[in-house]
Protein backbone atom coordinates (compact mmCIF):
# COMPACT_ATOMS: atom_id res chain seq x y z
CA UNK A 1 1.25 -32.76 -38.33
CA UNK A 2 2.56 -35.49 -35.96
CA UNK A 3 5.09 -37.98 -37.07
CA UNK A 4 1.90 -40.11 -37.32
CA UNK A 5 0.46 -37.67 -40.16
CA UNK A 6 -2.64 -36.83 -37.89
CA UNK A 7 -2.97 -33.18 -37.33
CA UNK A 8 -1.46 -31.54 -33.95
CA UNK A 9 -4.25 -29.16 -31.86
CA UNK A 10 -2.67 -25.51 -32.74
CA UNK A 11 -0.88 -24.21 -29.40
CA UNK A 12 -2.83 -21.89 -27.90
CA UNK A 13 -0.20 -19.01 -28.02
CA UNK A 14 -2.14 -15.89 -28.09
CA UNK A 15 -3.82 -16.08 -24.32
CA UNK A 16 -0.41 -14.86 -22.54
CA UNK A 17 0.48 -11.95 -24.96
CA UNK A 18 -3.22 -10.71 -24.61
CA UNK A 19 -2.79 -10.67 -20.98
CA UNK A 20 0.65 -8.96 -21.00
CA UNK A 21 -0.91 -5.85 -23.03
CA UNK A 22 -4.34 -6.06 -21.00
CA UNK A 23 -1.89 -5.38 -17.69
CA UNK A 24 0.25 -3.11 -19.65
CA UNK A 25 -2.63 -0.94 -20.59
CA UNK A 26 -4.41 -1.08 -17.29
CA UNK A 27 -1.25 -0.03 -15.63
CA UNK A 28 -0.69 2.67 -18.21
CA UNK A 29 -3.91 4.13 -17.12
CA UNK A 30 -3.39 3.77 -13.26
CA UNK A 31 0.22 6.07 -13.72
CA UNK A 32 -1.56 8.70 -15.78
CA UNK A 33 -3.96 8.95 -13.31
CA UNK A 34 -1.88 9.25 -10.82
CA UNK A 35 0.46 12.09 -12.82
CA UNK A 36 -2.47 13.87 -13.25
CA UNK A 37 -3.73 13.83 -9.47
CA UNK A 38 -0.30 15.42 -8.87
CA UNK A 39 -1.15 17.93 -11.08
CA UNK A 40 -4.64 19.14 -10.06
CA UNK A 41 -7.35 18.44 -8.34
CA UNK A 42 -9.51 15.13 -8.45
CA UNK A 43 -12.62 16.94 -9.71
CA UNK A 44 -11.01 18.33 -12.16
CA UNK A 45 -9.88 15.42 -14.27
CA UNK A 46 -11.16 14.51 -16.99
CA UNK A 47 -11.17 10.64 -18.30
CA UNK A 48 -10.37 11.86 -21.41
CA UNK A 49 -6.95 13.43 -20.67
CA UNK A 50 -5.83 9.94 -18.49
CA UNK A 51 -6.33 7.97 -21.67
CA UNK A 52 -4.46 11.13 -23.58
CA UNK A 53 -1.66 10.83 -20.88
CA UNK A 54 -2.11 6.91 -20.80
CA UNK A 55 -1.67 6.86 -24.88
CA UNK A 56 -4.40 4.52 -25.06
CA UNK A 57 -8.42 5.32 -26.11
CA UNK A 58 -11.57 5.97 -24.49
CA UNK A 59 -12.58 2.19 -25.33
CA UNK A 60 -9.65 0.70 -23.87
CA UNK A 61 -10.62 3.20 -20.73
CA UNK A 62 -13.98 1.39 -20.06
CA UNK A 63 -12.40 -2.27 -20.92
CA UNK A 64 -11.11 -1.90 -17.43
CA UNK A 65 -12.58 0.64 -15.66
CA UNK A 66 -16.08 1.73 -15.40
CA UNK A 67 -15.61 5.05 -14.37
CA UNK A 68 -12.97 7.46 -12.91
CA UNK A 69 -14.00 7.14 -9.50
CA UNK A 70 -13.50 2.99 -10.55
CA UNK A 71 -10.09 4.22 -11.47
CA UNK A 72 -9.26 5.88 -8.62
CA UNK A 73 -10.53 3.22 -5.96
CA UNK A 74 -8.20 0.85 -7.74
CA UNK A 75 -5.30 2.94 -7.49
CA UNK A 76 -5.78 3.64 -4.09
CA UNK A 77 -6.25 0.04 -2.92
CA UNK A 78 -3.27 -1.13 -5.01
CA UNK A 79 -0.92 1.48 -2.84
CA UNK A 80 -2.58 0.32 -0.07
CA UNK A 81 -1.80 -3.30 -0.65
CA UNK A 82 1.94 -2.12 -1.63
CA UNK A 83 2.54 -0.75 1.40
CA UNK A 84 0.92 -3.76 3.47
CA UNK A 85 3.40 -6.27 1.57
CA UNK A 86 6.29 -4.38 2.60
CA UNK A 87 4.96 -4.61 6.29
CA UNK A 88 4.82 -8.74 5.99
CA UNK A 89 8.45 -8.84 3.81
CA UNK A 90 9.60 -6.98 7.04
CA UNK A 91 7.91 -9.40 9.33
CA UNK A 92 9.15 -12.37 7.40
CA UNK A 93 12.83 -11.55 7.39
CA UNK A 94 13.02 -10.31 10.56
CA UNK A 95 10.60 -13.13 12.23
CA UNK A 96 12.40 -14.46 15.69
CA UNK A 97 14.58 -11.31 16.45
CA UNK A 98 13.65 -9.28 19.48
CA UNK A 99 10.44 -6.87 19.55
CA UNK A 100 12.18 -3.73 19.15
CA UNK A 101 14.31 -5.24 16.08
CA UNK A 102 11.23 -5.89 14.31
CA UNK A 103 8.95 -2.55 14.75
CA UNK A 104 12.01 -1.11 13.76
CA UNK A 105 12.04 -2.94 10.15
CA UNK A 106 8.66 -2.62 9.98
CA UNK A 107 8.77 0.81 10.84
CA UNK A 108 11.57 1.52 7.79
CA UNK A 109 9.67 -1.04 5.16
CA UNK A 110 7.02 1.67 4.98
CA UNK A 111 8.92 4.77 5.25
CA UNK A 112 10.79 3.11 2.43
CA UNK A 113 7.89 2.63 0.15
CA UNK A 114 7.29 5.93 0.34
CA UNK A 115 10.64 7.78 -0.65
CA UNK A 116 10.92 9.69 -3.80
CA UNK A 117 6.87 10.09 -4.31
CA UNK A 118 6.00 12.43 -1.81
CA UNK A 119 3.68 14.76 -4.16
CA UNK A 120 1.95 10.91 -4.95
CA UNK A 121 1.50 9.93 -1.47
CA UNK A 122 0.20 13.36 -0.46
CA UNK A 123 -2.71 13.12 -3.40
CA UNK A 124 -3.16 9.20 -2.37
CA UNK A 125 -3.91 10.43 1.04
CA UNK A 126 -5.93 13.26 0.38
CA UNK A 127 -7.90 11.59 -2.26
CA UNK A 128 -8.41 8.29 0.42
CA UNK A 129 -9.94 11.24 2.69
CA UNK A 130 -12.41 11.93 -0.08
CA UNK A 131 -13.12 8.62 -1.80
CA UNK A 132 -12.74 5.86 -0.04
CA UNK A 133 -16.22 3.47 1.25
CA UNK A 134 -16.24 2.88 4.80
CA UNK A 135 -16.49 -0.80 5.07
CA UNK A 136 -13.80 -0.44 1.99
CA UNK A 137 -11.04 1.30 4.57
CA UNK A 138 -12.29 -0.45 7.76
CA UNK A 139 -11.14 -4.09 5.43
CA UNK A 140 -8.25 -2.68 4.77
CA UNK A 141 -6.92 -0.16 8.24
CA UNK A 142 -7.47 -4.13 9.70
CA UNK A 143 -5.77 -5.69 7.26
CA UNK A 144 -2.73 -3.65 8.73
CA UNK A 145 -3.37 -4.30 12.42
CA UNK A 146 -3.55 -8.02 11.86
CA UNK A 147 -0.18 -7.67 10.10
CA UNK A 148 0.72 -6.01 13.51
CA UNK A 149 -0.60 -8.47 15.22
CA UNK A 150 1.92 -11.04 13.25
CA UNK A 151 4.81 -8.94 13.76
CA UNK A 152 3.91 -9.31 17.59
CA UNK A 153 3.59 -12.83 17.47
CA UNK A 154 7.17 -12.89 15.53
CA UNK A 155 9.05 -11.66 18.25
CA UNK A 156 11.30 -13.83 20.14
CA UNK A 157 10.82 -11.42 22.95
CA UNK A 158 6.92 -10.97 23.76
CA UNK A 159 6.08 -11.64 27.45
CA UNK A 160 3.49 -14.27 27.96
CA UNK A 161 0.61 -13.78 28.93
CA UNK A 162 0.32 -10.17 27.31
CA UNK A 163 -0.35 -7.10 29.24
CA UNK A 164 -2.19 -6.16 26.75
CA UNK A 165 -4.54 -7.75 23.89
CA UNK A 166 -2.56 -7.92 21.13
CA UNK A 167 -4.93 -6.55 18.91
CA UNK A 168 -5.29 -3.04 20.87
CA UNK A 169 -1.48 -2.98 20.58
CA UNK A 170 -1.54 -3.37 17.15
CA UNK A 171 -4.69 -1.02 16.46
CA UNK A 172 -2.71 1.50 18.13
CA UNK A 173 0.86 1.09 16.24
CA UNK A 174 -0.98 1.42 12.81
CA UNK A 175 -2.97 4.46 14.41
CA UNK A 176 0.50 6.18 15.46
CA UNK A 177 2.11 5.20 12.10
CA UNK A 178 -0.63 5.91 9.68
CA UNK A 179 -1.27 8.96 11.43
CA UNK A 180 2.14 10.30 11.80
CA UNK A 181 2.81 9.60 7.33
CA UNK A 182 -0.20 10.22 6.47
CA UNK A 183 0.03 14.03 8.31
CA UNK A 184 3.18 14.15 7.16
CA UNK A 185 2.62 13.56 3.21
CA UNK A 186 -0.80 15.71 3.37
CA UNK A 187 1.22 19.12 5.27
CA UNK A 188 4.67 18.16 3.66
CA UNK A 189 3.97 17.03 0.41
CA UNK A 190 6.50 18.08 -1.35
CA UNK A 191 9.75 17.82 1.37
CA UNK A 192 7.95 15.00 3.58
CA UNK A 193 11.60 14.44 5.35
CA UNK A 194 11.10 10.91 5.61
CA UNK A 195 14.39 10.66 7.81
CA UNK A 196 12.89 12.44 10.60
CA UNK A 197 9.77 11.12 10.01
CA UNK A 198 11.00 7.69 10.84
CA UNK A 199 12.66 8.86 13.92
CA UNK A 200 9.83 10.53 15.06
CA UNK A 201 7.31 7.21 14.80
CA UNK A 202 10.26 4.93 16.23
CA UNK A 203 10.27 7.34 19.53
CA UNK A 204 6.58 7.08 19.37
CA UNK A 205 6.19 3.04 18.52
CA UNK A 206 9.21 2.28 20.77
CA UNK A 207 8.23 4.14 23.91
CA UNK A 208 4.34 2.80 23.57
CA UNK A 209 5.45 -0.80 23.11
CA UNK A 210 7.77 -0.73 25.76
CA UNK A 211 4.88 -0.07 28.13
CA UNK A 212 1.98 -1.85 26.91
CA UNK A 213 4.22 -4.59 25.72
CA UNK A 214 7.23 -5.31 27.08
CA UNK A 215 6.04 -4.38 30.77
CA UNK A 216 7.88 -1.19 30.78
CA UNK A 217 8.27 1.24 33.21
């Protein structure tokens, strides 16, 4: 009661701790599921064994996800959205330095996100291959370029007017990038050498930009 002896509205305290174990359990899911597609193939998992792996039940499956293929979409877009914050972190903290300072950031903020889970990149990629909608990875391959397209504009170095549109630069960096990890995680999954990985798209990024860009010879 208050001090005034009129009862106080209860404090709704149960809302947050719901939420925590809804997230906890619909993460717990997403990591068996990706353990598993480590494992074996896509096809042959079983919704069943992620909730085994996950420790949870088959009810608490369909809660969040209404069916494995739901499952998988999520965890693929989720990776994909990991890997497009680390390209604007890079961006932001390395925003008026010179071009070739920033593609090189940007460049390492996504060879970083991907050290130590090789085996889980290689089945993300091969399972995008399989799964993913068109419009779904068209949204998303441009969510990347635009990013590009920021980095660009972040640069205390661009010449003005471009040589280029900057949005055919950009389209091109994420096509050299993606395609250079991507290969390399699908042949390589389980020794991608990320070091020479990242020299090999800095040569590639560097010389391209230098031309298109920066009015290189």
């Amino acid at each position: 009661m208050s001090a005034a002896g009129k009862p106080t509205a209860p404090t709704p305290s149960r809302r947050r701790p719901r939420q925590s174990r809804a997230r906890h359990t619909a993460l717990a899911l997403q990591q068996a599921f990706v353990q598993l597609l480590v494992e074996r193939d896509y096809g042959r998992i079983t919704i069943r064994e992620i909730v085994l792996v996950a420790g949870t039940s088959l009810g608490s499956f369909y809660d969040y996800f209404a069916s494995k293929e739901d499952l998988a979409r999520v965890c693929l877009h989720l990776r994909s959205k990991a890997l497009l914050a680390a390209l604007h972190e890079a961006i932001e903290a390395h925003r008026g330095r010179p071009l070739a300072e920033l593609v090189e950031a940007m460049l390492h903020s996504q060879i970083a996100a991907h050290q130590g889970a090789g085996r889980e990149w290689g089945a993300h990629y091969l399972l995008e291959r399989h799964l993913s909608g068109a419009e779904a990875y068209r949204k998303m391959y441009q969510r990347f370029v635009d990013e590009w397209t920021t980095g660009f504009a972040a640069a205390s170095d661009l010449p003005d007017p471009l040589p280029v549109p900057a949005q055919e630069a950009a389209a091109v960096c994420q096509a050299i990038l993606y395609g250079l990890i991507a290969h390399r995680h699908l042949s390589r999954p389980e020794h991608p050498d990320l070091p020479a990985l990242e020299h090999q798209a800095s040569l590639a990024l560097q010389a391209y930009l230098h031309t298109a860009l920066a009015g290189g010879d």
